[in-house]
ModelCIF file with pLDDT and N, C-alpha, C, O atoms, coordinates in Angstrom:
data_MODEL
#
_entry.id   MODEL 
#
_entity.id                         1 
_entity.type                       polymer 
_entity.pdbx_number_of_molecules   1 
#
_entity_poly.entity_id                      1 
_entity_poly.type                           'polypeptide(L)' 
_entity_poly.nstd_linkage                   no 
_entity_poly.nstd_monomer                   no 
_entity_poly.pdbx_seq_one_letter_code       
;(UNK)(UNK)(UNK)(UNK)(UNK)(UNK)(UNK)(UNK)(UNK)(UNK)(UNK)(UNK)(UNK)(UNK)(UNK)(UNK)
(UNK)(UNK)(UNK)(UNK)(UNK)(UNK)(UNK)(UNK)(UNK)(UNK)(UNK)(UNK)(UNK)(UNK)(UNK)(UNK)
(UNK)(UNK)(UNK)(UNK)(UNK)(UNK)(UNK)(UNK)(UNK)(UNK)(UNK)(UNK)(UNK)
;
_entity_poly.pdbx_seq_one_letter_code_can   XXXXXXXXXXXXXXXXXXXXXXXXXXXXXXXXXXXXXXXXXXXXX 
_entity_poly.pdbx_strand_id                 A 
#
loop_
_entity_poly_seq.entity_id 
_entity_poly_seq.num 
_entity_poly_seq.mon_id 
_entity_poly_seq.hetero 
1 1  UNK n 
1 2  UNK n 
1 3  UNK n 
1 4  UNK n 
1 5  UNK n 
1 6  UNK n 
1 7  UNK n 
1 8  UNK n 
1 9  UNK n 
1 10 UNK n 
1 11 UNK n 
1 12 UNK n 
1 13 UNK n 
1 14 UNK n 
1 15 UNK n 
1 16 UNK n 
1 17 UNK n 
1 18 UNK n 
1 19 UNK n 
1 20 UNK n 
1 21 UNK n 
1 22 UNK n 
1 23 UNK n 
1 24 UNK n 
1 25 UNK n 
1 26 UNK n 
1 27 UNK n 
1 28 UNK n 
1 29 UNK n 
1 30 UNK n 
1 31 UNK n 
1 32 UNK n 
1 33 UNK n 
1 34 UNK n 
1 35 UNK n 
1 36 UNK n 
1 37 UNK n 
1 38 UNK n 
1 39 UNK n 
1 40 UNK n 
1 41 UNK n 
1 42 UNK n 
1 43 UNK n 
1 44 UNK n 
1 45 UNK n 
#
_struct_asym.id          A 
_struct_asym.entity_id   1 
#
loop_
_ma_qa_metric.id 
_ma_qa_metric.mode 
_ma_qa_metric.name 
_ma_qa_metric.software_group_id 
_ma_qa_metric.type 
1 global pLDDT . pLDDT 
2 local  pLDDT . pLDDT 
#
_ma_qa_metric_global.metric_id      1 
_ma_qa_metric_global.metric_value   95.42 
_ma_qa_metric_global.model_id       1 
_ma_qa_metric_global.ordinal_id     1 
#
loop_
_ma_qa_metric_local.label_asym_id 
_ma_qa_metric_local.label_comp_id 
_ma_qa_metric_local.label_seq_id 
_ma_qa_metric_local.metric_id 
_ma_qa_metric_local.metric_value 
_ma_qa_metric_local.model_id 
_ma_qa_metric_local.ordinal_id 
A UNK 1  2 98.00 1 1  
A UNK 2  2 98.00 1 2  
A UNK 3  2 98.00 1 3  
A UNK 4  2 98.00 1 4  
A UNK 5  2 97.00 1 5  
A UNK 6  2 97.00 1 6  
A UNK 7  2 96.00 1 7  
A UNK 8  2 97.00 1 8  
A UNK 9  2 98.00 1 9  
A UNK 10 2 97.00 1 10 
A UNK 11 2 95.00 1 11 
A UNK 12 2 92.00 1 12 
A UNK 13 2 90.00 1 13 
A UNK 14 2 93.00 1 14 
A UNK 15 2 96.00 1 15 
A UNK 16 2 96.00 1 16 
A UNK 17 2 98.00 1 17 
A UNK 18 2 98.00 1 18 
A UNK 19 2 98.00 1 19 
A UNK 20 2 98.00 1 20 
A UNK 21 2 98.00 1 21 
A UNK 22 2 97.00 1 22 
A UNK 23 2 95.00 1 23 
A UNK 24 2 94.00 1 24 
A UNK 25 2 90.00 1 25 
A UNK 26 2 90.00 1 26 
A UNK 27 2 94.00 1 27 
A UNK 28 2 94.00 1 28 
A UNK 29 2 95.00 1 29 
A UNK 30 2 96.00 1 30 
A UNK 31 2 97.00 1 31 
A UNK 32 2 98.00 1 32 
A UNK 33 2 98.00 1 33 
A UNK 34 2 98.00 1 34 
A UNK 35 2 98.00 1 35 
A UNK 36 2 98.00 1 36 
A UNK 37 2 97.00 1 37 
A UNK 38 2 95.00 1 38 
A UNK 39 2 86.00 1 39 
A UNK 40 2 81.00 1 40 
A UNK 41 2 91.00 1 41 
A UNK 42 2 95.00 1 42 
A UNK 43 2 97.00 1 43 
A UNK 44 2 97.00 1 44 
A UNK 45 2 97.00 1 45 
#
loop_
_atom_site.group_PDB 
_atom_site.id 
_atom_site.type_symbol 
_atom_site.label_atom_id 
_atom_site.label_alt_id 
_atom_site.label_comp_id 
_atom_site.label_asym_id 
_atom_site.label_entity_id 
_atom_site.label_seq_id 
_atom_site.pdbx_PDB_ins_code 
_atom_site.Cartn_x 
_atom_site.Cartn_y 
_atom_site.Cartn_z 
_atom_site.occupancy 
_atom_site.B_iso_or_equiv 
_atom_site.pdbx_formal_charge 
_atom_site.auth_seq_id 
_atom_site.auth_comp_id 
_atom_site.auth_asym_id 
_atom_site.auth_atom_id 
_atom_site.pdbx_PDB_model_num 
ATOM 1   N N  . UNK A 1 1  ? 0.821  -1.213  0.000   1.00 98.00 ? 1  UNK A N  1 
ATOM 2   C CA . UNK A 1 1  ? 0.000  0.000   0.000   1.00 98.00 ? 1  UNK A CA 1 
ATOM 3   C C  . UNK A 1 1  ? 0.855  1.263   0.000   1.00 98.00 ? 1  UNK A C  1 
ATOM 4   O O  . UNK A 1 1  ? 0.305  2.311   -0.340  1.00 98.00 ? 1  UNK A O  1 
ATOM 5   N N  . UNK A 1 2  ? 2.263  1.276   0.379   1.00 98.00 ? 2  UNK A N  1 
ATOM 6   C CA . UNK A 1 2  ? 2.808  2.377   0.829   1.00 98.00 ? 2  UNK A CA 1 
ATOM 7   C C  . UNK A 1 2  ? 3.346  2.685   -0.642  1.00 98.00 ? 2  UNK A C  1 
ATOM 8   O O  . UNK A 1 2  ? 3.268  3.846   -1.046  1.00 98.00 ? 2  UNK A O  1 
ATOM 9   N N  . UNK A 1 3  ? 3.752  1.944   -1.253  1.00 98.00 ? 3  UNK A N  1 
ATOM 10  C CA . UNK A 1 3  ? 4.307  1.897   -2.644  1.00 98.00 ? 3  UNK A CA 1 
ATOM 11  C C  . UNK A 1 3  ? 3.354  1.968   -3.540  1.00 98.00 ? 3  UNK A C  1 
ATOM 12  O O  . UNK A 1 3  ? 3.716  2.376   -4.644  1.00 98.00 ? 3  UNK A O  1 
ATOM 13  N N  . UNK A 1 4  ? 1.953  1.628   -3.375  1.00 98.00 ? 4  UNK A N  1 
ATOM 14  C CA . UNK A 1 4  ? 0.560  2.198   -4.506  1.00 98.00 ? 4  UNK A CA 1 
ATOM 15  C C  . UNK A 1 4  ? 0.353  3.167   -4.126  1.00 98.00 ? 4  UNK A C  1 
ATOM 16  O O  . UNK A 1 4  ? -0.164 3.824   -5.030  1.00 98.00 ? 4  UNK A O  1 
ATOM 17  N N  . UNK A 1 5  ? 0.499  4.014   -2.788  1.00 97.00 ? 5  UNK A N  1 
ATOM 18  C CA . UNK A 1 5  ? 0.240  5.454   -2.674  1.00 97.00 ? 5  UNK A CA 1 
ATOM 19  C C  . UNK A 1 5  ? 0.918  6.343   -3.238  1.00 97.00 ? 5  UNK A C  1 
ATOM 20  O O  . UNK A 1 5  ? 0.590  7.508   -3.016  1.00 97.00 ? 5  UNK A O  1 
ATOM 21  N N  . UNK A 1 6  ? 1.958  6.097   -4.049  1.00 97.00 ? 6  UNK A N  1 
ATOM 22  C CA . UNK A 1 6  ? 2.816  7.169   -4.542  1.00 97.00 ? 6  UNK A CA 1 
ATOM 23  C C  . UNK A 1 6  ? 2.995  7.324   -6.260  1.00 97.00 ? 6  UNK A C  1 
ATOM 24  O O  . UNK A 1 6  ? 3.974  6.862   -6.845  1.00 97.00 ? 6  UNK A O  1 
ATOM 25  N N  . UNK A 1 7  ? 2.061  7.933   -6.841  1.00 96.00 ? 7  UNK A N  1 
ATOM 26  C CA . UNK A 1 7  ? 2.160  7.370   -7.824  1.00 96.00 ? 7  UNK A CA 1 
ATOM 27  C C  . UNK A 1 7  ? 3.418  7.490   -8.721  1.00 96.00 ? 7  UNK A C  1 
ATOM 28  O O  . UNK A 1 7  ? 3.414  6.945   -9.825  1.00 96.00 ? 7  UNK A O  1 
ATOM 29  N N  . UNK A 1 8  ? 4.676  8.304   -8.212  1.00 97.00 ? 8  UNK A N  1 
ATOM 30  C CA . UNK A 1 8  ? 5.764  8.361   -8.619  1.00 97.00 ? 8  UNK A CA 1 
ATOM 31  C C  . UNK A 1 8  ? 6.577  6.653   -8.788  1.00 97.00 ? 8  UNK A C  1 
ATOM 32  O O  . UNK A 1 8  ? 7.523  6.302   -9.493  1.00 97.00 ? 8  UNK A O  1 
ATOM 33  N N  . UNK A 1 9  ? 5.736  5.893   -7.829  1.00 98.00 ? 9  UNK A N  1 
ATOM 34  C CA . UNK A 1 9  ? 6.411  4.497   -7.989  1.00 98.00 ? 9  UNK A CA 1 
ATOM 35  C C  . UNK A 1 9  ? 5.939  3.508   -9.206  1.00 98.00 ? 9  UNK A C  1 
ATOM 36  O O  . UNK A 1 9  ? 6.582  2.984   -10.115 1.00 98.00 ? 9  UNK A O  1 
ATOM 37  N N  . UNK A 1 10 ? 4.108  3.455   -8.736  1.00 97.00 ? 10 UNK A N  1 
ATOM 38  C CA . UNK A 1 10 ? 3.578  2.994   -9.806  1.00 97.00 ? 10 UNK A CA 1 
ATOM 39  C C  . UNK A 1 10 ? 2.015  3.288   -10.096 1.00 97.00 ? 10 UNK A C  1 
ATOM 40  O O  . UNK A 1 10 ? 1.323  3.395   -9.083  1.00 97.00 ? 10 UNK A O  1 
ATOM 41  N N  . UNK A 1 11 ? 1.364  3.431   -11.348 1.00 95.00 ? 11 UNK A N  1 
ATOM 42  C CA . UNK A 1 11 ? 0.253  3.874   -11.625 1.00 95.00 ? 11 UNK A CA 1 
ATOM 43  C C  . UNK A 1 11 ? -0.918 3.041   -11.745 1.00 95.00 ? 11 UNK A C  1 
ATOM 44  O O  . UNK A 1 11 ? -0.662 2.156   -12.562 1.00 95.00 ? 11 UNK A O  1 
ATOM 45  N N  . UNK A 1 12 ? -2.089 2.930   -11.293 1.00 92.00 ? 12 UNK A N  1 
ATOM 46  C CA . UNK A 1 12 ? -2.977 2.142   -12.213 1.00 92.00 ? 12 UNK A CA 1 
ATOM 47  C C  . UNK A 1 12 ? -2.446 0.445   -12.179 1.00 92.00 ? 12 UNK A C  1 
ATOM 48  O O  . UNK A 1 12 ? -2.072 -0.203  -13.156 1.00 92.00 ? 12 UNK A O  1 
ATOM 49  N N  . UNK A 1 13 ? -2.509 0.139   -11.257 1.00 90.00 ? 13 UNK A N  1 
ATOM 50  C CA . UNK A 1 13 ? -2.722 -1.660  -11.235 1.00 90.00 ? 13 UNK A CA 1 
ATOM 51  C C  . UNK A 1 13 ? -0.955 -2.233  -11.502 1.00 90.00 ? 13 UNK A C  1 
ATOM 52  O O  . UNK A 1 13 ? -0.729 -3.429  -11.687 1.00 90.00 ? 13 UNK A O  1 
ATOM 53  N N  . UNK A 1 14 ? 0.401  -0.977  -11.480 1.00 93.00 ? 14 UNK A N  1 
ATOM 54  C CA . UNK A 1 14 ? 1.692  -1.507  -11.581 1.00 93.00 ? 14 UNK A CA 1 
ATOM 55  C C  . UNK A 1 14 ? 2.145  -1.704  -10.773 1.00 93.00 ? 14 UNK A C  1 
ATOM 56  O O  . UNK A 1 14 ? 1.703  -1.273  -9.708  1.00 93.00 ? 14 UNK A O  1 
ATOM 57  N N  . UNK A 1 15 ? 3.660  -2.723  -10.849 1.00 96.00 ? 15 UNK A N  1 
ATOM 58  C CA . UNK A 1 15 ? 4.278  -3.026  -10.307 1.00 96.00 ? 15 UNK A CA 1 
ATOM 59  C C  . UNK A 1 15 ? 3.803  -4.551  -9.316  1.00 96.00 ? 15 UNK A C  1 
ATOM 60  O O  . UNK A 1 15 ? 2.644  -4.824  -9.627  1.00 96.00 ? 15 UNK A O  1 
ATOM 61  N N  . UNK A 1 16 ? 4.234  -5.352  -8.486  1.00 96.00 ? 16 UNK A N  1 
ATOM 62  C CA . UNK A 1 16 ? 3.912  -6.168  -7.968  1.00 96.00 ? 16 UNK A CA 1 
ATOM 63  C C  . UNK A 1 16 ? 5.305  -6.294  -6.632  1.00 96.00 ? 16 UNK A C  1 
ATOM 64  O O  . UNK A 1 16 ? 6.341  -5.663  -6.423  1.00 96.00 ? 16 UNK A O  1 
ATOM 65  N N  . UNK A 1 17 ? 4.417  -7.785  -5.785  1.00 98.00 ? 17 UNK A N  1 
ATOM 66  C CA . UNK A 1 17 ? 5.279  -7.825  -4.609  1.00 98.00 ? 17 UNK A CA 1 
ATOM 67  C C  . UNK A 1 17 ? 4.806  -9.103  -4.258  1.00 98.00 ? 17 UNK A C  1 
ATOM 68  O O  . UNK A 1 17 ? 3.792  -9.711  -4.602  1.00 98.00 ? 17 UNK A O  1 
ATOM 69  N N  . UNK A 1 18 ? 6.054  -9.490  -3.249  1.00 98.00 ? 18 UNK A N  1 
ATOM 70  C CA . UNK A 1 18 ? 5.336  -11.362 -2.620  1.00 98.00 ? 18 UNK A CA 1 
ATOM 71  C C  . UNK A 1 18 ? 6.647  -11.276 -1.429  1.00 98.00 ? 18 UNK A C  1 
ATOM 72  O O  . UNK A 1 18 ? 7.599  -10.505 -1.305  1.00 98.00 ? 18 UNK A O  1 
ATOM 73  N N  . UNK A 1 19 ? 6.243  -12.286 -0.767  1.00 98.00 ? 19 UNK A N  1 
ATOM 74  C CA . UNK A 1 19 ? 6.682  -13.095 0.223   1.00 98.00 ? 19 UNK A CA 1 
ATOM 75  C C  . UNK A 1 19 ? 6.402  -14.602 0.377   1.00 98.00 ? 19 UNK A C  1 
ATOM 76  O O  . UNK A 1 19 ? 5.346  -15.235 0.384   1.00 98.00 ? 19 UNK A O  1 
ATOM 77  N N  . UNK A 1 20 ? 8.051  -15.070 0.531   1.00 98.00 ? 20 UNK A N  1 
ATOM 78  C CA . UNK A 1 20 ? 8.448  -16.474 0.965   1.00 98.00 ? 20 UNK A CA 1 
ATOM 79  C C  . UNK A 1 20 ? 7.650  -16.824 2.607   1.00 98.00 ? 20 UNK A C  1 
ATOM 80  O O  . UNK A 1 20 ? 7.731  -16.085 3.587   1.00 98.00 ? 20 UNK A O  1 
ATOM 81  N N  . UNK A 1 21 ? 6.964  -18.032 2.541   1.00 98.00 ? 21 UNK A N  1 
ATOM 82  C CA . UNK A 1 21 ? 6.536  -18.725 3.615   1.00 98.00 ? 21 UNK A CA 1 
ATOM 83  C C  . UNK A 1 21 ? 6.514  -19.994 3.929   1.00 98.00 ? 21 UNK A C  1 
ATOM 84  O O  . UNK A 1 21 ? 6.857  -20.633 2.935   1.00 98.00 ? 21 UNK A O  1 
ATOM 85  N N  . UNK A 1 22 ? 6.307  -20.608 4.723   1.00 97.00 ? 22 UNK A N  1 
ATOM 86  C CA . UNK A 1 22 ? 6.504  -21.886 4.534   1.00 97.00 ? 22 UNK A CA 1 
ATOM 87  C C  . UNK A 1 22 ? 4.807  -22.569 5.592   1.00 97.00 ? 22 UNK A C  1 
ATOM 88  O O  . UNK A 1 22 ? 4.560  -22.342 6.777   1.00 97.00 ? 22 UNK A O  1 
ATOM 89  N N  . UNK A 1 23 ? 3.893  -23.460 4.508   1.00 95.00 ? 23 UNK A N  1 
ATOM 90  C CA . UNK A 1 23 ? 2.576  -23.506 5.727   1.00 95.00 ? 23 UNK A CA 1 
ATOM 91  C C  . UNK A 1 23 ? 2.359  -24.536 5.658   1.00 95.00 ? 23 UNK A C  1 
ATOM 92  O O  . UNK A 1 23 ? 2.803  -25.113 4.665   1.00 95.00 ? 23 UNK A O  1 
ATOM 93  N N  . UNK A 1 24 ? 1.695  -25.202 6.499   1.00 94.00 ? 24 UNK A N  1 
ATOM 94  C CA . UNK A 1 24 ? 1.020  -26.548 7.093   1.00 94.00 ? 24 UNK A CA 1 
ATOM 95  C C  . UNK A 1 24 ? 0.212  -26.732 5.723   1.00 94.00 ? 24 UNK A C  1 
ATOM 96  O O  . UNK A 1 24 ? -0.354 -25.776 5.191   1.00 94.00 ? 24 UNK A O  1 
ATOM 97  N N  . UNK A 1 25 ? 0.201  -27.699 5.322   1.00 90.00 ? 25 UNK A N  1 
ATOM 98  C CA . UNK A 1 25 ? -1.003 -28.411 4.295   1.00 90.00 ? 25 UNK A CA 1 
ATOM 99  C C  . UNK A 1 25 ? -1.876 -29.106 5.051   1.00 90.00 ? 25 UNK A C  1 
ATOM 100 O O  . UNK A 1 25 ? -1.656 -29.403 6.226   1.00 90.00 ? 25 UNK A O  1 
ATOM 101 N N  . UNK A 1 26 ? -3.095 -29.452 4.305   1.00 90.00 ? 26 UNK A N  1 
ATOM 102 C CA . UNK A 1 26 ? -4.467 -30.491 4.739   1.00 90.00 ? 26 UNK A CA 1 
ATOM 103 C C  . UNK A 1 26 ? -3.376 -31.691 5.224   1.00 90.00 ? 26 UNK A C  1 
ATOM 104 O O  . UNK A 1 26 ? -3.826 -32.459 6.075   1.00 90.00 ? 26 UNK A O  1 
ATOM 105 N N  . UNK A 1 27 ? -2.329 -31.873 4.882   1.00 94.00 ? 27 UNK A N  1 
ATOM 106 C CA . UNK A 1 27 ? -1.753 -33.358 5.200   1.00 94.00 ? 27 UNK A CA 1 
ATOM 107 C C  . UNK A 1 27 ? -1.072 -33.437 6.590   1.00 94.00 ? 27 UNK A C  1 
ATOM 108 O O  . UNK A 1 27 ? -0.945 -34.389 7.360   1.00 94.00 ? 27 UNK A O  1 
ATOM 109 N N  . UNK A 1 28 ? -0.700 -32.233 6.671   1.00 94.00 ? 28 UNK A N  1 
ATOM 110 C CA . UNK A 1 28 ? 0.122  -31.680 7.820   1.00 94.00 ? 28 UNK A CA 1 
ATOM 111 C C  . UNK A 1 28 ? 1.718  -31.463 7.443   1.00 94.00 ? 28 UNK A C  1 
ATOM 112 O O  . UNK A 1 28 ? 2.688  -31.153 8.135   1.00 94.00 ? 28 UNK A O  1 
ATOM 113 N N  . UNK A 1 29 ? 1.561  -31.759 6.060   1.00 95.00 ? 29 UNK A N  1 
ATOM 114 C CA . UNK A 1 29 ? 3.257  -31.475 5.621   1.00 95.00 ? 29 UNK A CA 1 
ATOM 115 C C  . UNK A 1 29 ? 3.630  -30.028 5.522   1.00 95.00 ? 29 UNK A C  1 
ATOM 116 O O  . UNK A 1 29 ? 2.727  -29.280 5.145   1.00 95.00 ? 29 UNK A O  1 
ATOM 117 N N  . UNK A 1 30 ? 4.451  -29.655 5.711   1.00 96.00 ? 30 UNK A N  1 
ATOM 118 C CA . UNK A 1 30 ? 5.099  -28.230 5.265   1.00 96.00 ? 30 UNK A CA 1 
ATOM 119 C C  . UNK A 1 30 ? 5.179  -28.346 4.163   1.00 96.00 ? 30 UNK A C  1 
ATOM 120 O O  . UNK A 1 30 ? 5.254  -29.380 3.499   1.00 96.00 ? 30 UNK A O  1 
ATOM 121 N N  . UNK A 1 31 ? 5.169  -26.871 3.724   1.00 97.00 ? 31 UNK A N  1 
ATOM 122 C CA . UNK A 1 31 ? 5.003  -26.918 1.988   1.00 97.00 ? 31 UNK A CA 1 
ATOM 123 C C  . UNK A 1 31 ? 5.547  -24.955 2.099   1.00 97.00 ? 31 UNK A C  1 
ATOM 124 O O  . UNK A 1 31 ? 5.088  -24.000 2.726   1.00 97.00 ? 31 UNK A O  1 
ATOM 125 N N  . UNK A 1 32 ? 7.063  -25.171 0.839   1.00 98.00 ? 32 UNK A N  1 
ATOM 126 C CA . UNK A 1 32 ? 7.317  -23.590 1.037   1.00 98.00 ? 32 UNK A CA 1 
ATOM 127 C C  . UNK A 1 32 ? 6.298  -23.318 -0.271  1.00 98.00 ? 32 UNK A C  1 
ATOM 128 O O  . UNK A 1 32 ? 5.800  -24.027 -1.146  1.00 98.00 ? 32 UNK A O  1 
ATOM 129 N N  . UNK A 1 33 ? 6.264  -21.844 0.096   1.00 98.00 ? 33 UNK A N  1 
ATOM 130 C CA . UNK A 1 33 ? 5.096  -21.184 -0.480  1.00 98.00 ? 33 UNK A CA 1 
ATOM 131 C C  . UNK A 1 33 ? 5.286  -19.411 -0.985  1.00 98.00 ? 33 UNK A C  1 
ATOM 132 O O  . UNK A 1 33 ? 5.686  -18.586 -0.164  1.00 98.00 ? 33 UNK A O  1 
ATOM 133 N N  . UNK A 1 34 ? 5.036  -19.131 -2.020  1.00 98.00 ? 34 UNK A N  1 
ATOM 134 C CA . UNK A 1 34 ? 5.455  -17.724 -2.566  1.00 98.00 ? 34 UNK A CA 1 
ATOM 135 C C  . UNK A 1 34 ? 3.972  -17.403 -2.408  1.00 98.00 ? 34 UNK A C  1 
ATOM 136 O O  . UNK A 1 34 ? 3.060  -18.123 -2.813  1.00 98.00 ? 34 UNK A O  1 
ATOM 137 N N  . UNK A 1 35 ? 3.815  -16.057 -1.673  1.00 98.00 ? 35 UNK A N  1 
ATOM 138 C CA . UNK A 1 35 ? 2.477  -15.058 -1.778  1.00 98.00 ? 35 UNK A CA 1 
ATOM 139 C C  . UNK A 1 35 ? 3.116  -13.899 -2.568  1.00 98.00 ? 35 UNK A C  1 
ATOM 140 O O  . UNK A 1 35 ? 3.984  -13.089 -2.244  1.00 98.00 ? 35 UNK A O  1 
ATOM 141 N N  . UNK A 1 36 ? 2.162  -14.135 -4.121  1.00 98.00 ? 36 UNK A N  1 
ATOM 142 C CA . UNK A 1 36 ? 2.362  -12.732 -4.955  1.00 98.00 ? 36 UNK A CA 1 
ATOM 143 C C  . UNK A 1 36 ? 0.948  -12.396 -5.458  1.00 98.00 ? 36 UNK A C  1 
ATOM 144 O O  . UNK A 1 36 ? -0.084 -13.045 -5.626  1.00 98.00 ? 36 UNK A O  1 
ATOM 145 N N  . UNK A 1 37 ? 1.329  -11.089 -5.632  1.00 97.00 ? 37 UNK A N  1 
ATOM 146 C CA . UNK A 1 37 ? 0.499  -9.961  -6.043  1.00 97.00 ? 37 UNK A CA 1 
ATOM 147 C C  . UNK A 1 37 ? -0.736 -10.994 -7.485  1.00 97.00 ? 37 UNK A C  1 
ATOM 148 O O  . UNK A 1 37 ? -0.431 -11.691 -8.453  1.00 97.00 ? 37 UNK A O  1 
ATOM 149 N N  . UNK A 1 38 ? -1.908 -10.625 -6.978  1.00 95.00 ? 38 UNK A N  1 
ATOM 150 C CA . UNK A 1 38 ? -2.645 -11.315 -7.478  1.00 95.00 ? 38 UNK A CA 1 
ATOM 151 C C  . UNK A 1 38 ? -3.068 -10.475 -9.070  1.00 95.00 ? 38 UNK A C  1 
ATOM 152 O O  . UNK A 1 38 ? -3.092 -9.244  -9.051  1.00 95.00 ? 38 UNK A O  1 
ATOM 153 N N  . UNK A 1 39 ? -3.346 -11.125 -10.231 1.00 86.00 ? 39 UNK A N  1 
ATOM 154 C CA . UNK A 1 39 ? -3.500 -10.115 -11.676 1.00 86.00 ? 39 UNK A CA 1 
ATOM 155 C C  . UNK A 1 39 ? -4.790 -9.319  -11.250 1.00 86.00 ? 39 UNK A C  1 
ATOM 156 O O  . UNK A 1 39 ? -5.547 -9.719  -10.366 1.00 86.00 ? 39 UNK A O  1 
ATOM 157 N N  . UNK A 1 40 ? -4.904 -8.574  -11.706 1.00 81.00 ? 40 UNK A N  1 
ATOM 158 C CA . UNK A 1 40 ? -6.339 -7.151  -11.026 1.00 81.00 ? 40 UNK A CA 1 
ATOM 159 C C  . UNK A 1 40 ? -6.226 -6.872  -10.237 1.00 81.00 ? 40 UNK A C  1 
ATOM 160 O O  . UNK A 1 40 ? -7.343 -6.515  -9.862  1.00 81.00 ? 40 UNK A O  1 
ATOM 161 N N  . UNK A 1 41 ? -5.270 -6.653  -9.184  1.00 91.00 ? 41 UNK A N  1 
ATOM 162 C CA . UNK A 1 41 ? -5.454 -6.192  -7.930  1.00 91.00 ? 41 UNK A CA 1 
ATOM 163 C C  . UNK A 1 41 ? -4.478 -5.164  -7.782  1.00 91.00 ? 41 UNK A C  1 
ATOM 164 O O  . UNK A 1 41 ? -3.442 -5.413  -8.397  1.00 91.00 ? 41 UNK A O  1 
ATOM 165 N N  . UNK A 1 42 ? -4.488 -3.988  -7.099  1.00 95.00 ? 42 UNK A N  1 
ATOM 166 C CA . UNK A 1 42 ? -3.858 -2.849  -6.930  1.00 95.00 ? 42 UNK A CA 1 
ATOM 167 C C  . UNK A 1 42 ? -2.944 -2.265  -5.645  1.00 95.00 ? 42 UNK A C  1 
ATOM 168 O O  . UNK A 1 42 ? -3.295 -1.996  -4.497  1.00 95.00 ? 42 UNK A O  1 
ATOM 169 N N  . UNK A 1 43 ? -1.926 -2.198  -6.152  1.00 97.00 ? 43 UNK A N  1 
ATOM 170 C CA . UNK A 1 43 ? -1.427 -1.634  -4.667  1.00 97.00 ? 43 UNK A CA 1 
ATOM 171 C C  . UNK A 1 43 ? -1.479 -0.662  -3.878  1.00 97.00 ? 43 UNK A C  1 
ATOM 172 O O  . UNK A 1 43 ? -0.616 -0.374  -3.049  1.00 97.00 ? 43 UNK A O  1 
ATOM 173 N N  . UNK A 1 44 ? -2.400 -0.143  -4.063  1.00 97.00 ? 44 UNK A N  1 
ATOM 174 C CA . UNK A 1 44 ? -2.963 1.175   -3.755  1.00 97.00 ? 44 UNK A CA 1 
ATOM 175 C C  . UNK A 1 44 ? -4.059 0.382   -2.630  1.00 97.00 ? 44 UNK A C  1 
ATOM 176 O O  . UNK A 1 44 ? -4.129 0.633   -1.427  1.00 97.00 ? 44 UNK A O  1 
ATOM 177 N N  . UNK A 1 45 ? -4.716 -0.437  -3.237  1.00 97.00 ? 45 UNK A N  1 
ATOM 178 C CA . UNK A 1 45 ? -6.124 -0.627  -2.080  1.00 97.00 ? 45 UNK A CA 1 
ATOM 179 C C  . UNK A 1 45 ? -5.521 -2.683  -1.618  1.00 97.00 ? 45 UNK A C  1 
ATOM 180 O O  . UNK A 1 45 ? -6.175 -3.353  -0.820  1.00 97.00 ? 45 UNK A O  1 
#
């Protein structure tokens, strides 16, 4: 959000972002895991 508020960074639905995690599955196994910026979604909201 801090980086969609500026539009000097990016305009209108640009740029993207994620984070490394690592989560429990239905199995109970660990499983590493990338959270990224989903297509249509804005960093602004």
């Amino acid at each position: 959000r801090l980086l969609g508020a500026d539009p000097d960074l990016v305009l209108h639905g640009g740029g993207n972002t994620s984070v490394k995690t690592t989560v429990t599955d239905l199995t109970g196994e660990p499983v590493r895991v990338l959270h990224v910026k989903g297509s249509g979604s804005d960093l602004a909201t």
